[in-house]
N, C-alpha and C. Protein backbone atom coordinates (compact mmCIF):
# COMPACT_ATOMS: atom_id res chain seq x y z
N UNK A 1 0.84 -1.17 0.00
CA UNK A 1 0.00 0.00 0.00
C UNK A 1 0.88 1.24 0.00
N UNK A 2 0.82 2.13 -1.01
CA UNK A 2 1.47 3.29 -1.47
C UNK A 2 1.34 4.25 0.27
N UNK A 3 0.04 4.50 0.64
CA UNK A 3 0.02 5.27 1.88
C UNK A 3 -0.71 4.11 2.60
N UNK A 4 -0.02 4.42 3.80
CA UNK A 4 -0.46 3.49 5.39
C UNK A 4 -1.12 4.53 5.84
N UNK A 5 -3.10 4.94 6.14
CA UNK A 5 -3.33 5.37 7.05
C UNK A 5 -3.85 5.24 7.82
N UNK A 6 -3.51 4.04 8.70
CA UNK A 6 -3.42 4.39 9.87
C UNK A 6 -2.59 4.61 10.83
N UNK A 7 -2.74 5.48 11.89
CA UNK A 7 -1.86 5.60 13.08
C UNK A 7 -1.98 4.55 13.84
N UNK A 8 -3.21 4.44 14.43
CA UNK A 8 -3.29 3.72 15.88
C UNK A 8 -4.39 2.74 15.93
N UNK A 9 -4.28 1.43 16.65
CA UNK A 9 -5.55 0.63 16.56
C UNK A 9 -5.74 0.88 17.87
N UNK A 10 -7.20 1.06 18.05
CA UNK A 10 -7.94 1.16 19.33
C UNK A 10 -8.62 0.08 19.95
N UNK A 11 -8.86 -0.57 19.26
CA UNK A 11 -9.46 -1.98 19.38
C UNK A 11 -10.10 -2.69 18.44
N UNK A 12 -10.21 -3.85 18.99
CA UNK A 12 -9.34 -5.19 18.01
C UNK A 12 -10.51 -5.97 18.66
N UNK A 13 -11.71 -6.76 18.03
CA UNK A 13 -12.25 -7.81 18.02
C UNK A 13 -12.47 -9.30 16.81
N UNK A 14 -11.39 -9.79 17.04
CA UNK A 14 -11.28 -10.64 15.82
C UNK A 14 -12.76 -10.80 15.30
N UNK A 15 -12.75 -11.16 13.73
CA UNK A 15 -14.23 -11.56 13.63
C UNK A 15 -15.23 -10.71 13.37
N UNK A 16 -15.43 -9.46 14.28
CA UNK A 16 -16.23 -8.65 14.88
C UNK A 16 -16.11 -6.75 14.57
N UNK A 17 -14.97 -6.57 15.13
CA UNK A 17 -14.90 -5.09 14.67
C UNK A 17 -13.50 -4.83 15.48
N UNK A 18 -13.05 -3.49 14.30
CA UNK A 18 -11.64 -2.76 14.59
C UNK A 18 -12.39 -0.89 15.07
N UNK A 19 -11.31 -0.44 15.78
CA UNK A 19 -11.62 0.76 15.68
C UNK A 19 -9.98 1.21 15.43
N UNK A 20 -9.87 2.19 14.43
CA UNK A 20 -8.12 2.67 14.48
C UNK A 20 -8.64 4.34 14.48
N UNK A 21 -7.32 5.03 14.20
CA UNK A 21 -7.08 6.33 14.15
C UNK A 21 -5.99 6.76 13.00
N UNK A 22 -6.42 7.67 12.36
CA UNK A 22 -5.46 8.57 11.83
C UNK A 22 -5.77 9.82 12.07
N UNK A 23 -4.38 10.25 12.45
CA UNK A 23 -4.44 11.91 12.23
C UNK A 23 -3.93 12.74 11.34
N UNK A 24 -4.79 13.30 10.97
CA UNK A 24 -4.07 14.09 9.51
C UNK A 24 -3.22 15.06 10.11
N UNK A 25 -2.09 15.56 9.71
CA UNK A 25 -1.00 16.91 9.72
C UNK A 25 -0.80 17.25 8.42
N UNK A 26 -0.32 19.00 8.32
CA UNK A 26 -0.09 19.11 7.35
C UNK A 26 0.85 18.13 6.29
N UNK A 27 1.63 17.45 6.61
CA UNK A 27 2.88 17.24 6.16
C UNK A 27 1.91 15.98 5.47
N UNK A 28 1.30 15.98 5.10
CA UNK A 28 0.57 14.51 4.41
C UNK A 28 0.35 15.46 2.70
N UNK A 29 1.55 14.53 2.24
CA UNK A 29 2.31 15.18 0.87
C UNK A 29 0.90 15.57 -0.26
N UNK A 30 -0.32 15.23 -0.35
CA UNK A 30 -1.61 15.00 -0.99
C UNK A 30 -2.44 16.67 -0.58
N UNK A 31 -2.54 16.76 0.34
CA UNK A 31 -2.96 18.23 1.30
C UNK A 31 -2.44 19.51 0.49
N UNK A 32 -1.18 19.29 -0.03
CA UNK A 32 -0.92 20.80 -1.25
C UNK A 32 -1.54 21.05 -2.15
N UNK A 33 -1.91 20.16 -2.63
CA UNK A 33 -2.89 19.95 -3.70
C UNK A 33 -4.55 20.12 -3.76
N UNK A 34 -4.76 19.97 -2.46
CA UNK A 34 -6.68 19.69 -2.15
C UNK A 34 -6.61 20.32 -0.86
N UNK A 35 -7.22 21.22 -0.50
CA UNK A 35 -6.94 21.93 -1.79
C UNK A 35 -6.19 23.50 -1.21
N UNK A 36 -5.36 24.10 -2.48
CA UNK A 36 -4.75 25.22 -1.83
C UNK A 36 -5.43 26.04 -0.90
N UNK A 37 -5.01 26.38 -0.01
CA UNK A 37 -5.29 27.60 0.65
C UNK A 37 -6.42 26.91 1.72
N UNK A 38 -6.81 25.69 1.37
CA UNK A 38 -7.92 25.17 2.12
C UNK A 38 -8.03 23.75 1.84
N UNK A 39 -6.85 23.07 2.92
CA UNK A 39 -6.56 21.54 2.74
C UNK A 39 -7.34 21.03 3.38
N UNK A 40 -7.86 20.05 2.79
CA UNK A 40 -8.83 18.70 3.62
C UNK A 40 -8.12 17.75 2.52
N UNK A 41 -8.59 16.45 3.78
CA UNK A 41 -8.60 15.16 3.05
C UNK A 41 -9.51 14.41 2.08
N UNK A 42 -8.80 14.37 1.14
CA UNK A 42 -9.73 14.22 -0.07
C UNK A 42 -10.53 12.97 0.08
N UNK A 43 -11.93 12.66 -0.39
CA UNK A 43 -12.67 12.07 -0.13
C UNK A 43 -12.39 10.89 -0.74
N UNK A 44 -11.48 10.43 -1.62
CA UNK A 44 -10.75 9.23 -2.01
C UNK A 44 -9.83 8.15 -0.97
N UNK A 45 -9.02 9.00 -0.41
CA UNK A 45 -8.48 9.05 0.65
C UNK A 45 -9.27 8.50 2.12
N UNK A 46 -10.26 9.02 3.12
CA UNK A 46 -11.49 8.80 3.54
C UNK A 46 -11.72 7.37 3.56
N UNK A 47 -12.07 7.35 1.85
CA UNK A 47 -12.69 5.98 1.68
C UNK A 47 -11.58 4.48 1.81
N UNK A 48 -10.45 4.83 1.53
CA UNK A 48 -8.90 4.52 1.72
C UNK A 48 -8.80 4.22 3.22
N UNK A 49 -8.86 4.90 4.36
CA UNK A 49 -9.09 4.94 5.51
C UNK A 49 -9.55 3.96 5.93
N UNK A 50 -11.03 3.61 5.94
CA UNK A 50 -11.79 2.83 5.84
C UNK A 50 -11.36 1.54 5.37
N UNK A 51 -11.37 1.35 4.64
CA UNK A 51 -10.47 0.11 3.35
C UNK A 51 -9.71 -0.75 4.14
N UNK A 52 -8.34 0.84 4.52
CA UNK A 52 -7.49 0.13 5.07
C UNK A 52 -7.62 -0.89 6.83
N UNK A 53 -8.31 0.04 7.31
CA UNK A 53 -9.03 -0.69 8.72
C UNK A 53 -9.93 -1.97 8.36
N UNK A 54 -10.39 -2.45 7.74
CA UNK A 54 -10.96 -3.30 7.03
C UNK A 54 -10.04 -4.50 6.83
N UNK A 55 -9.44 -3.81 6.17
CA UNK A 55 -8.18 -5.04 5.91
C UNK A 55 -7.04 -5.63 6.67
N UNK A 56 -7.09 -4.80 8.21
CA UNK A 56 -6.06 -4.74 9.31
C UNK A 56 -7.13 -6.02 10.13
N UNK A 57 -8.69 -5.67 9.98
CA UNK A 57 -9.75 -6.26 11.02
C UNK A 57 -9.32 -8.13 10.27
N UNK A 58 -9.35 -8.35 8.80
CA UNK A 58 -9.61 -9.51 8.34
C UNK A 58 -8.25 -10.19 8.00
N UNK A 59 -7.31 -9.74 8.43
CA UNK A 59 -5.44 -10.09 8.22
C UNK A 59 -5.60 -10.77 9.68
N UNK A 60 -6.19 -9.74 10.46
CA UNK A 60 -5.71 -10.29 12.02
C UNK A 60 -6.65 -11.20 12.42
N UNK A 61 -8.03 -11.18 11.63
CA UNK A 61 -8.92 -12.30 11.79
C UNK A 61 -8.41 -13.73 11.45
N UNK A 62 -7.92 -13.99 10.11
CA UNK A 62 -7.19 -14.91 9.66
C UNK A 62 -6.09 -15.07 9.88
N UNK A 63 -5.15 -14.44 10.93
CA UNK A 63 -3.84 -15.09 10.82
C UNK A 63 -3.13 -14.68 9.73
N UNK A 64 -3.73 -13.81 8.95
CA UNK A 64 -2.52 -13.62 7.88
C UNK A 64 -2.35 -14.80 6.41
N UNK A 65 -3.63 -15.38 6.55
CA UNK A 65 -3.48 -16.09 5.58
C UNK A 65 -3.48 -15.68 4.47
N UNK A 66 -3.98 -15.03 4.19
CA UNK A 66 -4.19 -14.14 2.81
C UNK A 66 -3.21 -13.32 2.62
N UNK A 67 -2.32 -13.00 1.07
CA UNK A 67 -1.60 -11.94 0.90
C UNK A 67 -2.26 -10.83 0.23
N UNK A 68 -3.06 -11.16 0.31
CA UNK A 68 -3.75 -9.82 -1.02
C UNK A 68 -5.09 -9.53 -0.07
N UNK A 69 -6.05 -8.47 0.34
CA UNK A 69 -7.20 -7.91 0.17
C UNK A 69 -7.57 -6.68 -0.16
N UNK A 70 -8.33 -7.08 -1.11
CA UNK A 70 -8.99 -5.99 -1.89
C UNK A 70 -10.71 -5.66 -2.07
N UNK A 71 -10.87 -4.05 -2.40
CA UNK A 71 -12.08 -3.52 -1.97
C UNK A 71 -13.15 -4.29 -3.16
N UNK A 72 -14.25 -4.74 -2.97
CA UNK A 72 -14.97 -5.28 -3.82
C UNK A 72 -15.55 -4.51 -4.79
N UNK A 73 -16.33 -3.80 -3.35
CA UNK A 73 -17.52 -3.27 -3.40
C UNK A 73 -18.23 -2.36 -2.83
N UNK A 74 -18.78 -1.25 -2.63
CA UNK A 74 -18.67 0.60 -1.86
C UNK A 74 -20.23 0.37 -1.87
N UNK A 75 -20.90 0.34 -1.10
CA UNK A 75 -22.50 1.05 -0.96
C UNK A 75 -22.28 1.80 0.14
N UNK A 76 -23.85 2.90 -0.56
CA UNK A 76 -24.05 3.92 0.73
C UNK A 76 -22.90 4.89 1.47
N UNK A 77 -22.11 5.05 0.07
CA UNK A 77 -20.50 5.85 0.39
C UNK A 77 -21.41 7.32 0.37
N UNK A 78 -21.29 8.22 2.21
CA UNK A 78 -21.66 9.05 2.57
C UNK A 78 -20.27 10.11 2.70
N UNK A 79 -20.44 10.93 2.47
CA UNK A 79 -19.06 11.92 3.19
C UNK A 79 -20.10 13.26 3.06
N UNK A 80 -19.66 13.57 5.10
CA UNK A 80 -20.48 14.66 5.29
C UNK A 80 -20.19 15.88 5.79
N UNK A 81 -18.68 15.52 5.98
CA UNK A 81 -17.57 16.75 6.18
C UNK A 81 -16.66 16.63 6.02
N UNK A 82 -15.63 18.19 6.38
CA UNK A 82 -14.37 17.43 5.90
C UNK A 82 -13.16 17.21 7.34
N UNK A 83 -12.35 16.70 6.42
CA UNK A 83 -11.55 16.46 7.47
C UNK A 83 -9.98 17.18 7.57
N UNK A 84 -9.89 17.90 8.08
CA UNK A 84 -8.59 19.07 8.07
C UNK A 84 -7.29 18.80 9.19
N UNK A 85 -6.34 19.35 8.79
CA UNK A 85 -5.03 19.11 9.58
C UNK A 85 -5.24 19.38 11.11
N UNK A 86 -5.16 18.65 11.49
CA UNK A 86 -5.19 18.85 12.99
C UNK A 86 -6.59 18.17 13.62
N UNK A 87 -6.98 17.49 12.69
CA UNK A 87 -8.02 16.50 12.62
C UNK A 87 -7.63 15.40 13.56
N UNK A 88 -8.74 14.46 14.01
CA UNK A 88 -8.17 12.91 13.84
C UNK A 88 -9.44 12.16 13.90
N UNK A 89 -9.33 11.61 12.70
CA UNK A 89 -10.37 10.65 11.76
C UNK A 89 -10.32 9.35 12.88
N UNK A 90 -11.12 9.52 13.44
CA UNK A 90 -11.33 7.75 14.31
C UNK A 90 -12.29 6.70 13.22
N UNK A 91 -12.07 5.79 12.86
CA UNK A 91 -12.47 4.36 11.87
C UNK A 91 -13.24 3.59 12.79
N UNK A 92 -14.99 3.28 13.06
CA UNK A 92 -15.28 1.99 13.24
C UNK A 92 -15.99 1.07 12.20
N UNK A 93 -15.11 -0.43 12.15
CA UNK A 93 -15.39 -1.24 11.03
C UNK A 93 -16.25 -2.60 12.09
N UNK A 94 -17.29 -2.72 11.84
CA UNK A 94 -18.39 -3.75 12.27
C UNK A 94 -18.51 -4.84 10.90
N UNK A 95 -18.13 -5.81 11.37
CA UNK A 95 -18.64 -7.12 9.84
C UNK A 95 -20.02 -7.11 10.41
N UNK A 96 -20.28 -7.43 9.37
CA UNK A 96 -21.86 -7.37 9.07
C UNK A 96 -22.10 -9.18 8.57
N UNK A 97 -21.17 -9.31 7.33
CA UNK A 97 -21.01 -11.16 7.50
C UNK A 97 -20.03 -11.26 6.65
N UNK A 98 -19.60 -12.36 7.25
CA UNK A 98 -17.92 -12.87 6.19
C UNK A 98 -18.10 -13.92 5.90
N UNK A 99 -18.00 -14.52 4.84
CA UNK A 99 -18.57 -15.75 3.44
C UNK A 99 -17.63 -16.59 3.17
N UNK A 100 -16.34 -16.60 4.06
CA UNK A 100 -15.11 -17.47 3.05
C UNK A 100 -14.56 -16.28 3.34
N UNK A 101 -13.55 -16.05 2.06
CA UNK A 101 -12.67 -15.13 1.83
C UNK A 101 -13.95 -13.46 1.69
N UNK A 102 -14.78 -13.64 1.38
CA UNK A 102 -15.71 -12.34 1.55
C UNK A 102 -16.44 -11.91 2.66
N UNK A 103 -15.85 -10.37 2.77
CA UNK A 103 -16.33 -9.78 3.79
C UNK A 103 -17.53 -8.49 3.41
N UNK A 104 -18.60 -8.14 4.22
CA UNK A 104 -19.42 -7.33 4.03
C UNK A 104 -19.08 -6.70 5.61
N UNK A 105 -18.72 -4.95 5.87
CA UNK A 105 -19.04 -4.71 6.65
C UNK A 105 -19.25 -2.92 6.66
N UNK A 106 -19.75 -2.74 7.96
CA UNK A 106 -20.24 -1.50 8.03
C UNK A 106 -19.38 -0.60 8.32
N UNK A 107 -19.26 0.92 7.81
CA UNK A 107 -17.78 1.06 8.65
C UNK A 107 -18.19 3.07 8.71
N UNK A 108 -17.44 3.49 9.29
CA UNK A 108 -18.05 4.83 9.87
C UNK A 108 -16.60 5.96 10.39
N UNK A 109 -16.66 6.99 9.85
CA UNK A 109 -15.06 7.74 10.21
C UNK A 109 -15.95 8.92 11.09
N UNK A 110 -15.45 9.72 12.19
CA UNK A 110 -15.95 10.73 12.92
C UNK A 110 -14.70 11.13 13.17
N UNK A 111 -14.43 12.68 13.11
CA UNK A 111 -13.79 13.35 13.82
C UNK A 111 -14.74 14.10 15.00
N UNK A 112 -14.08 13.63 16.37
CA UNK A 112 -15.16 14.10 17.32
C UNK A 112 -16.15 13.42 17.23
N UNK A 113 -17.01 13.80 18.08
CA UNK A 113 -18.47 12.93 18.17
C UNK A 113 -18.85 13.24 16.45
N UNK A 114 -19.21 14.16 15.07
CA UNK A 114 -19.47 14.52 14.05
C UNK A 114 -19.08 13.30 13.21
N UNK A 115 -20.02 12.62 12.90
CA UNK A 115 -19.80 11.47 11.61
C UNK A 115 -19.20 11.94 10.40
N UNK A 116 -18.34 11.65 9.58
CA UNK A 116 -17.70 12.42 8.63
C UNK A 116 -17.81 12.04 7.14
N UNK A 117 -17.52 10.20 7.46
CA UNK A 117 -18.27 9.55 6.21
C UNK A 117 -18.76 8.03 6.63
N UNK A 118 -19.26 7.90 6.01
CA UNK A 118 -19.96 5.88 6.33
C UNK A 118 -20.21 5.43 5.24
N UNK A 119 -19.70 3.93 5.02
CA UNK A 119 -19.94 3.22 4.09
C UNK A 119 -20.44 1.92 4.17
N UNK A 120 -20.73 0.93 3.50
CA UNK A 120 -20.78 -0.74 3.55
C UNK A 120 -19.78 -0.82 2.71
N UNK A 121 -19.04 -1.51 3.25
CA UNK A 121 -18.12 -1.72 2.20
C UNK A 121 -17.70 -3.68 1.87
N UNK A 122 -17.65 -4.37 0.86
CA UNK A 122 -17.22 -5.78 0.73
C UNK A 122 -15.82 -5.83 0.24
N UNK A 123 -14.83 -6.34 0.82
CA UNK A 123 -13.57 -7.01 0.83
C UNK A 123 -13.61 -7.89 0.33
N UNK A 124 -12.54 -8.65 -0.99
CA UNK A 124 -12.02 -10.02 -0.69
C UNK A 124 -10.70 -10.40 -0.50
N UNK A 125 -10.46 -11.55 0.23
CA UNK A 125 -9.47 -11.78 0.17
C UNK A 125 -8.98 -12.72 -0.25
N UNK A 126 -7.74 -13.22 -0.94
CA UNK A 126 -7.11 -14.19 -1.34
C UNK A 126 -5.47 -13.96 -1.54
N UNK A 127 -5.00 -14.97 -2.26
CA UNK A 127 -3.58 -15.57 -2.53
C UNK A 127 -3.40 -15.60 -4.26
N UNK A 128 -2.65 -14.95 -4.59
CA UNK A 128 -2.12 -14.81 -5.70
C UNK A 128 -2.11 -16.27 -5.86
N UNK A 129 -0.85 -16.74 -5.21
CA UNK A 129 -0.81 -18.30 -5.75
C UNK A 129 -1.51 -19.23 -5.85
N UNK A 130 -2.76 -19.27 -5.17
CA UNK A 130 -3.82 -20.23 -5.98
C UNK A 130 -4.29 -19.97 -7.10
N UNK A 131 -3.91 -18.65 -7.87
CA UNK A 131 -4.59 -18.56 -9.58
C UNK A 131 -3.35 -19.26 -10.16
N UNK A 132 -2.48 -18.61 -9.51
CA UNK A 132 -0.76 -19.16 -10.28
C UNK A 132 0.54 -20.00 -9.32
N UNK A 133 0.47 -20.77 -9.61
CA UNK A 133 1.39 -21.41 -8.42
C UNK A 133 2.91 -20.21 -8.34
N UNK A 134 3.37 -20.05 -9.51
CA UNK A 134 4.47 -19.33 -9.88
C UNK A 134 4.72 -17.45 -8.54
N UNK A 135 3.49 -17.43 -8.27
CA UNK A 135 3.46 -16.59 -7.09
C UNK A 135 3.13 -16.88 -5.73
N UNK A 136 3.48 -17.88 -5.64
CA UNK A 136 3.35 -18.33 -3.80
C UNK A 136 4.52 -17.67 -2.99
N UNK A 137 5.78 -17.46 -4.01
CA UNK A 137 6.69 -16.48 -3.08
C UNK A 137 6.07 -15.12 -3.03
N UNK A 138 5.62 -14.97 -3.90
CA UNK A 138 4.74 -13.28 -3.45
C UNK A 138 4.21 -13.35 -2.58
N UNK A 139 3.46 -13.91 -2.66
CA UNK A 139 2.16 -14.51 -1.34
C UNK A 139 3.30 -14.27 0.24
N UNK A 140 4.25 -15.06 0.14
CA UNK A 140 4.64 -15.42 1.49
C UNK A 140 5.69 -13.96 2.05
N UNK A 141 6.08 -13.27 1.00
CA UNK A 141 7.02 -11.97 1.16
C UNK A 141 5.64 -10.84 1.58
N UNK A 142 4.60 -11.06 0.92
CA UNK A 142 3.80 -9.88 1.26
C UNK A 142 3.08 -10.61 2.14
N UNK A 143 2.96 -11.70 3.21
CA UNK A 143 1.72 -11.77 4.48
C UNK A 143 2.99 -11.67 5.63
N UNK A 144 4.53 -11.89 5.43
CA UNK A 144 5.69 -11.85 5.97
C UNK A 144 5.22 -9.89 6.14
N UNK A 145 5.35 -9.02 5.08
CA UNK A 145 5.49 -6.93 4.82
C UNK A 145 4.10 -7.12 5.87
N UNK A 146 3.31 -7.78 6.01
CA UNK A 146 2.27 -7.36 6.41
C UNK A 146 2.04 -7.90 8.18
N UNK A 147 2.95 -8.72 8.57
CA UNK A 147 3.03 -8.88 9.46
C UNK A 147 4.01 -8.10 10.42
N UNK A 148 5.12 -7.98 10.07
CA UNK A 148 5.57 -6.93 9.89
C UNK A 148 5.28 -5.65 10.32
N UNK A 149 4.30 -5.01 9.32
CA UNK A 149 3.39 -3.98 9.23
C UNK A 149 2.82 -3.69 10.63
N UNK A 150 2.25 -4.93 10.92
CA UNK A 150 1.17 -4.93 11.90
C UNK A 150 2.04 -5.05 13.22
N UNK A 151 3.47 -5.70 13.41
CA UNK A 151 4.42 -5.47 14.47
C UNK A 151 4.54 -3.91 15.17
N UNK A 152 4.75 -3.32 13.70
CA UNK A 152 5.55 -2.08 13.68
C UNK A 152 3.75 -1.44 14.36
N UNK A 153 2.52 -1.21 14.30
CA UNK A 153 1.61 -0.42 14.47
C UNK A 153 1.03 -0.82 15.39
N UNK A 154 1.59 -1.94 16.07
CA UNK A 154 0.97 -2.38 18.06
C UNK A 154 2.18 -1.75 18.47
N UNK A 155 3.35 -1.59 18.29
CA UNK A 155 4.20 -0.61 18.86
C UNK A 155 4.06 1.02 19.06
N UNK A 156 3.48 1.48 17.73
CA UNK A 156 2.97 2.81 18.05
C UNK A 156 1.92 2.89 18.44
N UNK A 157 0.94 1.58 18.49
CA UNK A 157 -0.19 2.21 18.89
C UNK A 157 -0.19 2.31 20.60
N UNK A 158 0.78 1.47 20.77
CA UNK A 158 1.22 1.69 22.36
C UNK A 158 2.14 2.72 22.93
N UNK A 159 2.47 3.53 21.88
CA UNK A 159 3.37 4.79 22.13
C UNK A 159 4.97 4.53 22.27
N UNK A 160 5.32 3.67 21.50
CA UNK A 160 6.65 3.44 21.43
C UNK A 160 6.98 3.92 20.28
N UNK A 161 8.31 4.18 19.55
CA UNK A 161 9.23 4.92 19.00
C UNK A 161 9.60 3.74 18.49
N UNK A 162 9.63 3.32 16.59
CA UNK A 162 10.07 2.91 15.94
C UNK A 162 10.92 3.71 14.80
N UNK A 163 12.01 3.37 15.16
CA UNK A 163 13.19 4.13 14.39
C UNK A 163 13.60 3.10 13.26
């Protein structure tokens, strides 16, 4: 994933639901652009947010079996404000039902008590290497980056300093 946003997981119910955090600062290289003189986080982004908490809830559900999840499917994509530097976008992701590798769930960003955007959103997940055997090392280098990943963000989310 080009941008990681999240900061912090707040809680963690396998199965069930994640809550994380990001906080936007200026220094989020996208913000010069959207817009001058009056940066918010672009509503692409938002939905990205979301996504990504989604995919932190069903990695840690499974163990990491999966190297790949990806967004299916967007209903009921609301955005009802914006979200500005000095913000912090709190994520709750509720499954609604998970099918196998498919997930349906509900998911909701607020800065402050103020709902900001909500979606349903469906995930799937899978393994390169069951379409192609020839990528099972992909598979195992990216659930390895992603474990990893998830080392490095129970450390900050506990306020430790990864250098």
């Amino acid at each position: 994933m080009r941008f990681s946003l999240i900061d912090k997981v707040v809680e963690l119910q396998a199965n069930t639901r994640i809550v994380t955090v990001k906080n936007l600062t200026r220094a989020e290289e996208y913000l010069a652009d959207h817009f001058p003189g009056f940066p918010v986080m672009p509503g692409v982004m938002m939905l990205e947010t979301l996504v990504q908490s989604c995919g932190w809830l069903m990695r840690l559900s499974t163990n990491f079996e999966y190297s790949t999840v990806l967004l299916s499917e967007t209903k009921a994509l609301r955005f009802k404000s914006f979200v500005a530097p000095g913000h912090t976008l709190t994520v709750q992701a509720d499954v609604i039902k998970s099918e196998g590798p498919t997930w349906t769930l509900k998911t909701n960003g607020r800065v402050g008590e103020e709902e900001v955007v909500s979606a349903r959103l469906v995930l799937k997940q899978f393994n390169l290497g069951d379409q192609q055997e020839k990528f099972r090392m992909i598979d195992e280098r990216m659930q390895n980056h992603h474990r990893n990943a998830w080392q490095e963000l129970q450390l900050v989310s506990q306020g430790i300093r990864v250098d």
